[in-house]
Each structure stands twice: as C-alpha cells, then as structure tokens.
Protein backbone atom coordinates (compact mmCIF):
# COMPACT_ATOMS: atom_id res chain seq x y z
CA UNK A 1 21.75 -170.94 45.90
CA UNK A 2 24.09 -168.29 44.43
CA UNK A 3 25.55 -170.84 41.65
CA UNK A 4 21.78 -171.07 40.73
CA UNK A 5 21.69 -167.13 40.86
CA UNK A 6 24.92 -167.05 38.81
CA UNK A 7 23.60 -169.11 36.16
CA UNK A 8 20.19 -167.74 35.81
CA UNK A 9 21.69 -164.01 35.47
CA UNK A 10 24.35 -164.87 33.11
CA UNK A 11 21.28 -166.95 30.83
CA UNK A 12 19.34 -164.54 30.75
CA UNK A 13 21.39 -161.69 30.84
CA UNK A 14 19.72 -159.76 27.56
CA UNK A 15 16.38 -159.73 29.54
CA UNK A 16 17.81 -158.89 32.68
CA UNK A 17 20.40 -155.92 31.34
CA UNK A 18 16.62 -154.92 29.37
CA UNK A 19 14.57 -154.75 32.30
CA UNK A 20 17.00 -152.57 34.24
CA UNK A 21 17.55 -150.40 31.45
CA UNK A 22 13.51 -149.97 31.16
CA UNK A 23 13.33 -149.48 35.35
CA UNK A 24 15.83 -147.19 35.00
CA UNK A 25 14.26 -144.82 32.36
CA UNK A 26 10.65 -145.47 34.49
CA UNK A 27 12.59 -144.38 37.82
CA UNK A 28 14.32 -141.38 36.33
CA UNK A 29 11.39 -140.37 34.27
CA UNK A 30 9.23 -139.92 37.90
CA UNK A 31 12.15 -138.86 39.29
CA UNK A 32 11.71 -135.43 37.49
CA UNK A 33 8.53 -134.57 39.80
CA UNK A 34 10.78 -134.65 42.94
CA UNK A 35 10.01 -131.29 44.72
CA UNK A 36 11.99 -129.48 47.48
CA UNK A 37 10.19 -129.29 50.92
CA UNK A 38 9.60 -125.80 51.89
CA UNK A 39 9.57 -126.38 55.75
CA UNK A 40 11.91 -127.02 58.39
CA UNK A 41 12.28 -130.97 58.67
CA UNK A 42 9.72 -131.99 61.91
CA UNK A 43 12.12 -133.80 63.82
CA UNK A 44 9.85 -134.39 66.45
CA UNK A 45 6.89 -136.84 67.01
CA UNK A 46 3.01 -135.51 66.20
CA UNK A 47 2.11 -136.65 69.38
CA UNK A 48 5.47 -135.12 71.66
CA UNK A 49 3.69 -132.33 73.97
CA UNK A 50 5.88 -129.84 72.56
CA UNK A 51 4.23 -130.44 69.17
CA UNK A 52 0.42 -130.63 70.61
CA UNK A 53 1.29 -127.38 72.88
CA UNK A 54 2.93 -125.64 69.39
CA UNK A 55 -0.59 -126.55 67.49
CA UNK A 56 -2.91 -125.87 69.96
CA UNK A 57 -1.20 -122.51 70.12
CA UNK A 58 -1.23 -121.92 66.31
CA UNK A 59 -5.25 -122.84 66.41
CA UNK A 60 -5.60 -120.34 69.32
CA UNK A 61 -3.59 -116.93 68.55
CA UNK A 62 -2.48 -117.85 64.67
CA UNK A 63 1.28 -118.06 63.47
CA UNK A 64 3.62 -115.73 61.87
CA UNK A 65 5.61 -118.12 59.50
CA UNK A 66 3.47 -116.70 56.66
CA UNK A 67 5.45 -112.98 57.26
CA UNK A 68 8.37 -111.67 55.10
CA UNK A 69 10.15 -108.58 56.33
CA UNK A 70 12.08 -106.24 53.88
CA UNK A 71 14.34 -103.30 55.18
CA UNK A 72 16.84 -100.75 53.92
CA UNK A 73 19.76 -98.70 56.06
CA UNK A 74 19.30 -95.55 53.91
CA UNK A 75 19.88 -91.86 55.53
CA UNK A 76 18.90 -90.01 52.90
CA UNK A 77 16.01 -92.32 53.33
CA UNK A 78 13.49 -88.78 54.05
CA UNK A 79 14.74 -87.14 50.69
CA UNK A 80 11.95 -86.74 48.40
CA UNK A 81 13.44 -89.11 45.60
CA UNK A 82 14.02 -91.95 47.98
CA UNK A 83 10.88 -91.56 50.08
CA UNK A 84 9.00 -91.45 46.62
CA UNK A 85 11.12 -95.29 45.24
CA UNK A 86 10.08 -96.50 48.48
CA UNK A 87 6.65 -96.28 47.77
CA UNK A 88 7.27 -97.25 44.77
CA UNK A 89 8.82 -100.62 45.65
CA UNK A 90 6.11 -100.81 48.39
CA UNK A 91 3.12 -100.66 46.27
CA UNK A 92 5.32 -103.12 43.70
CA UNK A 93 5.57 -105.61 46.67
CA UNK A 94 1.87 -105.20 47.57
CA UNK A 95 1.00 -106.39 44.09
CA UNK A 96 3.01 -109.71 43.96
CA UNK A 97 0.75 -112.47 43.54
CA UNK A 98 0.59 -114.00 47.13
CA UNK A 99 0.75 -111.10 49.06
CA UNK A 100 -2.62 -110.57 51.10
CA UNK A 101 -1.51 -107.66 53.34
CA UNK A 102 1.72 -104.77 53.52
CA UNK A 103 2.44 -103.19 55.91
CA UNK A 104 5.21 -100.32 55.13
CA UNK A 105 5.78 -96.56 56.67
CA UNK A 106 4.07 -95.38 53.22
CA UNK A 107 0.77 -96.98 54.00
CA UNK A 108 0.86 -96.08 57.54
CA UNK A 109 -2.55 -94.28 59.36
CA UNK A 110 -3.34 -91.80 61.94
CA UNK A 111 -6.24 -91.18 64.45
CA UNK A 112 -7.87 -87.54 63.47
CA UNK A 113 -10.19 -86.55 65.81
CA UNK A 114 -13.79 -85.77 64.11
CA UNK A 115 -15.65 -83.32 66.52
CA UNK A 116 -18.74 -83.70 64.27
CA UNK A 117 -19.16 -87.21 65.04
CA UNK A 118 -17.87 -87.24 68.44
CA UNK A 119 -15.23 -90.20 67.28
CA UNK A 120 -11.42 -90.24 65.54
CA UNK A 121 -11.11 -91.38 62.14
CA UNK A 122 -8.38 -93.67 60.78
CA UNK A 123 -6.33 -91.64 57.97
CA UNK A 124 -3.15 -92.58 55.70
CA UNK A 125 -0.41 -90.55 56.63
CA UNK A 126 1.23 -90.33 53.57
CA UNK A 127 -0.53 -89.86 49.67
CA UNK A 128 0.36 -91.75 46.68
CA UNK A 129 3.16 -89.66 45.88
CA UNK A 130 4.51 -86.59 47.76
CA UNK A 131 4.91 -83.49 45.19
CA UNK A 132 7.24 -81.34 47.43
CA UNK A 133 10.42 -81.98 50.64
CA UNK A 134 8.58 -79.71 52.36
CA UNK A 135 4.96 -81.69 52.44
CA UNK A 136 6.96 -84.63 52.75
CA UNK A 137 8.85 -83.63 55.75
CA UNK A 138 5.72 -81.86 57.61
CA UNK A 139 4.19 -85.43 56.80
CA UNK A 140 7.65 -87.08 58.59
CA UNK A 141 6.89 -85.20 61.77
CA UNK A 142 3.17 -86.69 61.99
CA UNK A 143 4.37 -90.18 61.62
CA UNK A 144 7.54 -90.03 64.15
CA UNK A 145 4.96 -88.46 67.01
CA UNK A 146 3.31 -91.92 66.82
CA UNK A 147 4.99 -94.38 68.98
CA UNK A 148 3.65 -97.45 68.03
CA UNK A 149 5.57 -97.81 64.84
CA UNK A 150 8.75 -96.49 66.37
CA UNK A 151 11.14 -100.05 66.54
CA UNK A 152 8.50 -101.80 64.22
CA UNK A 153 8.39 -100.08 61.40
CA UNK A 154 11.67 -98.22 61.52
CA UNK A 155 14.68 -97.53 63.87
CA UNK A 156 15.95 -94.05 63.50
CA UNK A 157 19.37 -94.62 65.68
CA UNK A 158 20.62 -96.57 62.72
CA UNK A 159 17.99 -95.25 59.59
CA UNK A 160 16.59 -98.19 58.95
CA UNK A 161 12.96 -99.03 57.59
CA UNK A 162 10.83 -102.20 57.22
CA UNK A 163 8.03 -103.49 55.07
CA UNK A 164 5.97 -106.39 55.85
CA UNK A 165 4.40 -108.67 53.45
CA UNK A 166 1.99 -111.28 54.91
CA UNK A 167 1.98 -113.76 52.68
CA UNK A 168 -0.71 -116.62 51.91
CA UNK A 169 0.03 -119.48 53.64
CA UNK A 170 -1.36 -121.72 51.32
CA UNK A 171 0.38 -120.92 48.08
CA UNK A 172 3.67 -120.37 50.03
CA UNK A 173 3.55 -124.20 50.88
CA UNK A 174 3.69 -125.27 47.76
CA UNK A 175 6.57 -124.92 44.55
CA UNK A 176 5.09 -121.66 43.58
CA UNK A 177 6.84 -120.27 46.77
CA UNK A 178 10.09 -120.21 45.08
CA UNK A 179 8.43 -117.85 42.13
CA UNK A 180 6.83 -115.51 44.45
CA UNK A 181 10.40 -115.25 46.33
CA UNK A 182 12.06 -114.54 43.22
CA UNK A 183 9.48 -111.64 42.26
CA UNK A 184 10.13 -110.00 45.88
CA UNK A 185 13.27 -110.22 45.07
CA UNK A 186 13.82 -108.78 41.26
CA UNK A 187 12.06 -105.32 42.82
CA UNK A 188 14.10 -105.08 45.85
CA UNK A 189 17.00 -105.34 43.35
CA UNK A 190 15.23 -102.73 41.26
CA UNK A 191 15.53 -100.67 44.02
CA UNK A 192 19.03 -101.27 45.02
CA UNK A 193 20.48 -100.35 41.28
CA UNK A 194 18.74 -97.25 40.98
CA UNK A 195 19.09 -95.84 44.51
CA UNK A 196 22.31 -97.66 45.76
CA UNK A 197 20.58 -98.96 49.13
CA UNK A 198 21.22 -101.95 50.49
CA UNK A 199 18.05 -104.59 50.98
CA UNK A 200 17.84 -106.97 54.01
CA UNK A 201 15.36 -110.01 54.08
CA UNK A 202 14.19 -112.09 56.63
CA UNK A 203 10.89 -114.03 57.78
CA UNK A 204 10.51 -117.62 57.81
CA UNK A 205 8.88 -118.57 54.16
CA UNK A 206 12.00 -116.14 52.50
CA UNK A 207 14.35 -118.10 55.15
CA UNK A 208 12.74 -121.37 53.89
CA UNK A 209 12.98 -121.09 50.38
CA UNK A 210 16.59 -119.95 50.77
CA UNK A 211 17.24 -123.22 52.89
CA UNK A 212 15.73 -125.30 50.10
CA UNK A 213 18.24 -123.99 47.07
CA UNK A 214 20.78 -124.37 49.55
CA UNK A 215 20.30 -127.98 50.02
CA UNK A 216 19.45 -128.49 46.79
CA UNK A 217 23.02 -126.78 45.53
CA UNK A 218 24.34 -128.95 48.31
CA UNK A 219 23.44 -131.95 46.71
CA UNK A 220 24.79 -131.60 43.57
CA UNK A 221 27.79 -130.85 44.89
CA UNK A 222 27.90 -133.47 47.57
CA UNK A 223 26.76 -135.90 44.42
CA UNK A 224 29.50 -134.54 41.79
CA UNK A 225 31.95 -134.61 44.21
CA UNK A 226 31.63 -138.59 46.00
CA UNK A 227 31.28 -139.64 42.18
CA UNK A 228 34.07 -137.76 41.13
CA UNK A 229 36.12 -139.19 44.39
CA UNK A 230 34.80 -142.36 43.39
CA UNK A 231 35.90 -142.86 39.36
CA UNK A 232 39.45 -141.41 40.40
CA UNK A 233 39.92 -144.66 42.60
CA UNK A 234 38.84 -146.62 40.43
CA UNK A 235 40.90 -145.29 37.94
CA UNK A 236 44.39 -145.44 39.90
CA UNK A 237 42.95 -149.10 40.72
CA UNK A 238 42.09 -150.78 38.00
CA UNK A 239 43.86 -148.71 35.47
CA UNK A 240 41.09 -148.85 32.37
CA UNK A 241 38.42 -146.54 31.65
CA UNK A 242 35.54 -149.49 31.48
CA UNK A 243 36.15 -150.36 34.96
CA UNK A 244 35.62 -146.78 36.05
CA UNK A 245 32.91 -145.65 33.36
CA UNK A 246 30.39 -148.64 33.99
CA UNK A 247 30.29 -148.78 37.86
CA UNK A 248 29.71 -145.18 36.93
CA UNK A 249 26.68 -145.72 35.22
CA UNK A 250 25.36 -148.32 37.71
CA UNK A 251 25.12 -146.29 40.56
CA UNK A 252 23.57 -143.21 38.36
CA UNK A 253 20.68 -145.75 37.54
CA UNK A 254 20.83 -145.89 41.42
CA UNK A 255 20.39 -142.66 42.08
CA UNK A 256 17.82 -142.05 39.53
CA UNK A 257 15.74 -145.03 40.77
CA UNK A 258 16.19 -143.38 44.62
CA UNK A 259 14.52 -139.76 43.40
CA UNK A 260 11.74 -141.91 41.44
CA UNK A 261 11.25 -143.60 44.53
CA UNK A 262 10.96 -140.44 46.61
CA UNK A 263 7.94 -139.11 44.11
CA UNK A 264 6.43 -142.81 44.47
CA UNK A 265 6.26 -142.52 47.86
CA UNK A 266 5.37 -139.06 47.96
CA UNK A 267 8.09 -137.57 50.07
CA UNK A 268 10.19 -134.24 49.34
CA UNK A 269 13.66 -133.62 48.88
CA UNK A 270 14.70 -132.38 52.65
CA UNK A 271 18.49 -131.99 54.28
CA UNK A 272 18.31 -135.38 55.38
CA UNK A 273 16.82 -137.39 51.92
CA UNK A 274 18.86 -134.77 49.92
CA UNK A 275 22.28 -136.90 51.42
CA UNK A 276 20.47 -140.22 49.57
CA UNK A 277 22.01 -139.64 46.50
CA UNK A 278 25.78 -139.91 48.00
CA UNK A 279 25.30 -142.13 50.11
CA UNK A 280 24.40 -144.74 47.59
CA UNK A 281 27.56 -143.61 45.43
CA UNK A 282 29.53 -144.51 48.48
CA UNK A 283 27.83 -147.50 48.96
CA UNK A 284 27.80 -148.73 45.46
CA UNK A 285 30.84 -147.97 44.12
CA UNK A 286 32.38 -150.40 46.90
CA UNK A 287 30.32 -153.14 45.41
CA UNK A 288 31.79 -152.78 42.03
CA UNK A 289 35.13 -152.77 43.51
CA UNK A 290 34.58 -156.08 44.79
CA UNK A 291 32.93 -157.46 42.20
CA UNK A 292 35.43 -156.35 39.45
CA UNK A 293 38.63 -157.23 42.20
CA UNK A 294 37.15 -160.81 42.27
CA UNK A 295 36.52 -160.93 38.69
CA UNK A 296 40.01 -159.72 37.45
CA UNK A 297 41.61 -162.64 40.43
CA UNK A 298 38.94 -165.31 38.88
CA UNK A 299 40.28 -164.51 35.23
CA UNK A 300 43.81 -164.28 36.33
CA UNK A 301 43.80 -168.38 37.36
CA UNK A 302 41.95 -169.70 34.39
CA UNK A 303 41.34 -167.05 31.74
CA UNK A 304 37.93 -168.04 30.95
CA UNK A 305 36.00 -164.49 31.15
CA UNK A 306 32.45 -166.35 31.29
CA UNK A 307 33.48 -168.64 34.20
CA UNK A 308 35.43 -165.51 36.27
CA UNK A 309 32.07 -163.97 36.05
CA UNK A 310 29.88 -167.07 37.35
CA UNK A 311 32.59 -167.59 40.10
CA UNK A 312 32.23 -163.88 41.34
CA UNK A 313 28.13 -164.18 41.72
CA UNK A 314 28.81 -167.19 43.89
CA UNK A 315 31.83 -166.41 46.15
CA UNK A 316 31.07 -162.63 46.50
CA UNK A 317 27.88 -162.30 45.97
CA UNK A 318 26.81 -163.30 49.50
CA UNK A 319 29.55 -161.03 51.01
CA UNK A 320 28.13 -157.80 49.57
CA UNK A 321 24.59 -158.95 50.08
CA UNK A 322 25.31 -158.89 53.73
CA UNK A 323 27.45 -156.21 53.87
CA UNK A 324 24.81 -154.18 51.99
CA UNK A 325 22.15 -155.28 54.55
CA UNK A 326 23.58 -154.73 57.42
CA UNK A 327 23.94 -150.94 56.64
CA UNK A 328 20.24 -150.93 54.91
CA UNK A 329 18.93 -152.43 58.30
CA UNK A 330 20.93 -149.84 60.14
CA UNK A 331 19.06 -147.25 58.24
CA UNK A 332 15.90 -148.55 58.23
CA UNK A 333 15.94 -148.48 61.91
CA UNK A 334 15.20 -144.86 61.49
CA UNK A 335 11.64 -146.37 60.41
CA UNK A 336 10.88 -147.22 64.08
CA UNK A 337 11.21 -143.50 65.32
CA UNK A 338 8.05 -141.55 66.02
CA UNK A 339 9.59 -138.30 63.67
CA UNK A 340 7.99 -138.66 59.68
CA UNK A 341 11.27 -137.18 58.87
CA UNK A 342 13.73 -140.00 59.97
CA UNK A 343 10.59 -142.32 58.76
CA UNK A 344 11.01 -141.01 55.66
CA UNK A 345 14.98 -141.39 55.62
CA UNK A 346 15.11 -144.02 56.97
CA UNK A 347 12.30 -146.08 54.30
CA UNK A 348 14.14 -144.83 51.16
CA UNK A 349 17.70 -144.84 52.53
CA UNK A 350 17.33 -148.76 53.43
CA UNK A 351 15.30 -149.71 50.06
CA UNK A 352 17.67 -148.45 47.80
CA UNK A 353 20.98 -149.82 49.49
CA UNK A 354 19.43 -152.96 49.11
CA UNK A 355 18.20 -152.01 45.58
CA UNK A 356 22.03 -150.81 44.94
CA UNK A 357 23.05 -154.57 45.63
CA UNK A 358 20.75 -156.03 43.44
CA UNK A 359 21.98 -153.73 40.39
CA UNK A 360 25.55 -154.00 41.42
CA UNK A 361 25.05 -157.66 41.34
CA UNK A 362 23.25 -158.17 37.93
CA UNK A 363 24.81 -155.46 36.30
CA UNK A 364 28.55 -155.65 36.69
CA UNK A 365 28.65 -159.31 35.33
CA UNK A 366 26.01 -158.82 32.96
CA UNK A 367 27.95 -155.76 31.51
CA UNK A 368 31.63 -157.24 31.35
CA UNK A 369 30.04 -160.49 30.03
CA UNK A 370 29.42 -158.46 26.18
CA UNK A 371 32.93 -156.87 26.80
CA UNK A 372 36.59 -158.16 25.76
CA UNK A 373 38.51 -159.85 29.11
CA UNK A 374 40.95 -157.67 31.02
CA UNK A 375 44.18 -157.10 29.57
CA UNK A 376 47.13 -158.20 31.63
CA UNK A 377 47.82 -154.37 32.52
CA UNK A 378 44.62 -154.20 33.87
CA UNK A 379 44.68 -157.08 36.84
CA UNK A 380 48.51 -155.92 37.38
CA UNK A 381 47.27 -154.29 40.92
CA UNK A 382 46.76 -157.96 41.79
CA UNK A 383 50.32 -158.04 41.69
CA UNK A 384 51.39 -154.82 43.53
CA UNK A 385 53.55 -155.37 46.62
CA UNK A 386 52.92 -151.87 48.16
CA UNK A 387 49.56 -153.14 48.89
CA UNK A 388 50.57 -156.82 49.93
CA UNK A 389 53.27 -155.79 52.03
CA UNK A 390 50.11 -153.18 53.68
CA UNK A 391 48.03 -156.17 54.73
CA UNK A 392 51.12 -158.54 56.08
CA UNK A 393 51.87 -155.43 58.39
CA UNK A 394 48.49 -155.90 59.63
CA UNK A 395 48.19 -158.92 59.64
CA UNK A 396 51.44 -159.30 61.99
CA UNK A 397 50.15 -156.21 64.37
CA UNK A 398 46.80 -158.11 64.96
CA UNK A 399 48.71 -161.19 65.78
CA UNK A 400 51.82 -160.25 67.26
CA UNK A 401 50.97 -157.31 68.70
CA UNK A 402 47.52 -157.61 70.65
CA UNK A 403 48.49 -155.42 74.34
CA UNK A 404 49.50 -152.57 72.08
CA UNK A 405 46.57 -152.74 70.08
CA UNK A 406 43.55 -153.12 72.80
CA UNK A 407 45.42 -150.19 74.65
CA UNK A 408 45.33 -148.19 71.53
CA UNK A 409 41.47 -148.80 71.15
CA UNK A 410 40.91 -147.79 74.58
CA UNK A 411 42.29 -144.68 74.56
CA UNK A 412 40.08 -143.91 71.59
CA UNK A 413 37.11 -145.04 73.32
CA UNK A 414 37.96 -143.30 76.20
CA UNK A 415 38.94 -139.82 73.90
CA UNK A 416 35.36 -140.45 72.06
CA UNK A 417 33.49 -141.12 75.43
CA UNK A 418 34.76 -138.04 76.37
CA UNK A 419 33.84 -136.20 73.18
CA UNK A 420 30.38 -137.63 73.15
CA UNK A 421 29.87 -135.54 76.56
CA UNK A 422 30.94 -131.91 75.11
CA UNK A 423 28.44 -132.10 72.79
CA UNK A 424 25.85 -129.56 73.10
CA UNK A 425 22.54 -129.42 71.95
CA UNK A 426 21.46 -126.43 69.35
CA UNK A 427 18.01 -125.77 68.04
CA UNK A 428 18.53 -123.19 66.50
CA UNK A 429 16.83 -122.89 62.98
CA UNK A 430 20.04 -121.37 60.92
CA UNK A 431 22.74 -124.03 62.88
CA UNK A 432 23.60 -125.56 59.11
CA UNK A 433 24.04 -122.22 57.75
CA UNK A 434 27.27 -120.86 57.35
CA UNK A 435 28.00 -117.25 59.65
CA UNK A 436 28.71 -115.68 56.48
CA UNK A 437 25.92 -116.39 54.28
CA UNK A 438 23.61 -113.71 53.75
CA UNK A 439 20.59 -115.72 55.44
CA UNK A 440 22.42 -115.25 58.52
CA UNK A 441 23.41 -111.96 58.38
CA UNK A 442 20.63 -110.57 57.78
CA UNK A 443 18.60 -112.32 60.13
CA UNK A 444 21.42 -111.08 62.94
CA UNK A 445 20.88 -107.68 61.03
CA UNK A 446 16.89 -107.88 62.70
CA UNK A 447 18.04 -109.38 65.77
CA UNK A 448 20.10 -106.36 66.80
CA UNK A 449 18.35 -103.85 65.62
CA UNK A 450 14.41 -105.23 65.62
CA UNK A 451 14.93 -107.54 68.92
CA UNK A 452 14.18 -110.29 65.88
C-alpha cells in the first residue's frame, strides 16, 4: 500500500503541493474569525447536579457575574477636589456603553421623612457637584450615619471606596466585552494621572476578559517559543537552513489549518484549545525529523534523490502514521467525557495530529523532490559517533543490565505513585494566575478588606 502511496504523491506532486497550498490559504483565511471565550472553561457535565443545582439557582435569585467593582485607597479621598474627580469618573463610568446600573457613594440616597404625606422619601445625598468643603463635609456626615453602605460601599479603617457597574450580560458575552473593558479602564487611568490614586478592579466579566489576553499572550509565546526550540534542533541536526526552514513552514500550515478548524466548528479559543497550536509544533516537527533522517540515510546508499524520497513514504511512512495515531486517539478520548470543554479539545486536538501526518507526509517529499540533493555536509550526522556510541550504551544496559534497570523503574513508579497521592485538588478560579499579577492582587485587595 505505501509504495502505491509513494508513487501516487511523487506523480502528482504539482497537484498535491497545489491543493495544500490552496487548503492552507482557505484554513488560515477562516482562521482570522477565531474569537477568545470570555468564560471560565465548564469543566463539568450539563447534567452533573452541581451544574443543575448552579442553574436552577441562577433562574431563581439571578447571578452576579455581570458586576464590575472599581475602588481607590485615597485619604484625602473627602477633599473637595477629589470628592468632585470621583464623581466625575463615576458619572464617566455610568455612561460606558454596557453599563445598565452604578452604584457609587456619589449617587447614594437617603430616607427624609415627609410629615405631609405621612411617608419618607428617597433623596440623593450628594448633588452634581459640591461648590464648597464645608457642604461637602456636612453632606459626609449624612452618608457615614447610614449603615448599610458602611463595608459595601466604602471601608473607612483603610479609606477605601467602591463603585459598582452592573453590566449587561448580553453584550459582555460577546467580543465587544474586551472594548467596554478597555473604556472602564482609559477613565480609571484618567483618574489615576491627574489625582495620583491608585485604582483596583475586580468582578468576574473584568476578571474574564483579563484571563482571555492572558491566554491569548500565552499562546504566542508558548507557539514562538516550541517553534523556536524546534528550528534550533533542527539546525544543530541537519546543519542546512532548508531542512529547518521547510518543516517550518509545514507545521505553520498546521497550525493555521487547526484555528480554521476551530471557527468551522464553532468553538473559541479557551486555556485548553489555546495549547493546540504547540502541541502540533511538537508533534510535527518530529515527523519531519524522521522523514528527512530517512531521506538523507536513503540518499546516502544510492544517491538517487527521487528514489530516497519514494523509499522514505514506504518504510517510514507507516511508522509515523501510527505513532501519530496513537497520540490523536489518546486525545480524542477526551471526546467521550460528558464536559463540552474536553469535547471540544479533545475533537480538534485528535483531527489535526492526524491532519499534521498527512501534511508531514506529502509535503516533506513533495518539497525536497523540486530541491538540489543533500550535500555530503549535510547527512554527516549520519556519521557522528557521539550519537552511535549513545545508542550502543543503551543498547548494552537493556541487554546486559536488566535487574538494575526494572529496579530503577520501580522506584520511579513507586516515587510517582506516591506523588500522584499529594496532589490536591484546587477550584479556585485564579489557580493559573500568577500571585503577582495584578488580577490577583487586587482580587486579595477585596477579599481582605470587602470579605470578597
């Protein structure tokens, strides 16, 4: 079967090397509609009672994912000019596009009692703008004699004082979040140049969207960074610039195909599809290395570049195909699991490994078919004796030396039995966050001081 394979690629190797190019350029084109999800990957099952009990109580009292808190630690916070920004900044919040409600000390109320009526009537505390310290601070005194805002809206042991945006659930689903996040944001920093103060955020849709430029920093870097890895091996290896440039370019195409894949299926970029991407680097590059390993050893007997190339399809081509589908089915095990988030990892994680072996497969030949055969400097690490000398060692430990190595693996299944059982389970929301970032501190920031 593969010498049929072999000859039919290398035939038609124009049409082949066309259509990937055009699948390619399809793949990446829809690629460019992937979109970030903007909620905490639903690890568990629709049906899992936790997840009916978590709905039914979201139907019965509402949620609160839709609230973003702002505060500032400011003592001078009561000085006309500050108390005056702050209203400012509040009303400048209110306005933002999404924001259906605000809730800050400047648009607090009162009860006044109306004798007339025999009933109290609800009145603002605080005007538009205070004219004098002396209003403002007669004004101060009202509010503070009002318990029910004391450790909601403010906390005077450590000056610090909250507004609350509700936000509309609806458009803070969707990409526009980001946008409206940014806007909160350029006023708060508005306020922090011109008065020096300090802003703290927190509240799930700010924590969100802040989660989903993490990840999606994270991926570029974790992508740069496996290619990068990657090419240098390839480099020290093979010693020429095609052999690390092309493979290159194959699993791009990879990758590109993977995020058109994503928008085909109509899933979102989340922590667990964002690791897609370097995963099939890993995975790919490895294929080229035994393709273009086989091909330089092929060439090296016979020097005929065209037959080196049909002799790798056949001999190696089943290797990787099984090597490749034994970690695609491993993946798409994933698929079985009642969670739409491993569903969803596991569907496009196993599709494009086995889409990565296809490419590597037609590709690689296809490719060095149009280019000159390796120069002798370039197949010299079939030659190296660092590496040959490597494998006899192991090959004489697995031989000569079997007691010593099943006691070895013993104690390392006995060390990772062990380790297995200190793990402890965490679900907290901010785990993959680093203690320093400011996501974290700030939301300890409202723990301490706002009981969360």
């Amino acid at each position: 079967m593969w010498e049929r394979i072999s000859s039919f690629v290398l035939r038609f190797r124009v049409l082949l090397l066309g259509l990937v190019i055009l699948f390619t350029a399809f793949m990446g084109f829809t690629g460019r509609k992937i979109e970030m999800s903007y909620v905490f990957a639903e690890l568990l099952p629709k049906k899992d009672s936790a997840s009916i009990n978590h709905e039914r109580f979201i139907e019965t009292f509402g949620e609160e994912a839709n609230i973003i808190v702002v505060a500032v630690e400011n003592k001078n916070f009561y000085e006309l000019n500050h108390f005056n920004r702050w209203i400012q900044l509040s009303n400048d919040l209110k306005n933002v596009g999404a924001v259906e409600d605000m809730l800050s000390i400047s648009n607090t109320f009162q009860l006044v009692k109306n004798t007339e009526a025999k009933k109290f009537d609800i009145e603002p505390i605080f005007p538009e703008k205070l004219e004098t310290q002396n209003q403002l601070d007669s004004l101060k005194t009202i509010f503070e004699s009002i318990p029910l805002y004391e450790g909601y809206l403010y906390n005077d042991t450590i000056d610090t004082y909250l507004i609350i945006l509700t936000m509309n659930k609806d458009r803070m689903a969707t990409k526009e979040r980001e946008e409206l996040v940014q806007k909160i944001r350029e006023h708060c920093t508005n306020y922090e140049n011109e008065t020096g103060q300090k802003i703290r955020y927190s509240g799930l849709p700010y924590i969100n969207v802040r989660n989903a430029e993490l990840i999606e920093r994270e991926i570029y870097i974790f992508t740069v960074l496996a290619l990068v890895i990657c090419l240098i091996i390839l480099l020290i290896f093979f010693k020429s610039f095609k052999a690390m440039f092309f493979p290159a370019l194959v699993v791009l195409s990879g990758v590109a195909t993977s995020m058109g894949s994503m928008v085909l299926f109509g899933y979102q970029i989340t922590i667990l599809t964002g690791m897609i991407p370097p995963l099939l680097i890993v995975i790919g590059i490895p294929n080229s290395i035994y393709i273009l390993n086989k091909y330089h050893h092929e060439y090296r007997i016979h020097k005929n570049k065209i037959k080196a190339l049909k002799r790798v399809i056949m001999k190696i081509g089943n290797a990787i195909f099984l090597t490749n589908l034994t970690t695609a089915s491993g993946f798409a095990a994933f698929i079985t699991t009642n969670s739409d988030t491993l569903k969803q990892f596991g569907t496009i994680a196993s599709l494009n490994i086995l889409y990565m072996f296809v490419l590597s497969i037609l590709t690689i030949p296809i490719i060095f078919s149009f280019l000159p055969p390796p120069e002798e400097r370039h197949i010299k690490h079939l030659k190296r004796r660092t590496l040959g000398k490597t494998i006899e060692q192991l090959i004489n430990i697995t031989q000569n030396h079997r007691t010593k190595v099943y006691i070895s693996m013993a104690i390392v299944v006995a060390l990772s039995i062990f380790g297995l059982s200190q793990i402890k389970i965490s679900g907290k929301l901010l785990d993959d966050i680093p203690d320093k970032d400011p996501i974290k501190v700030d939301v300890k920031f409202f723990e301490k001081n706002f009981d969360g």
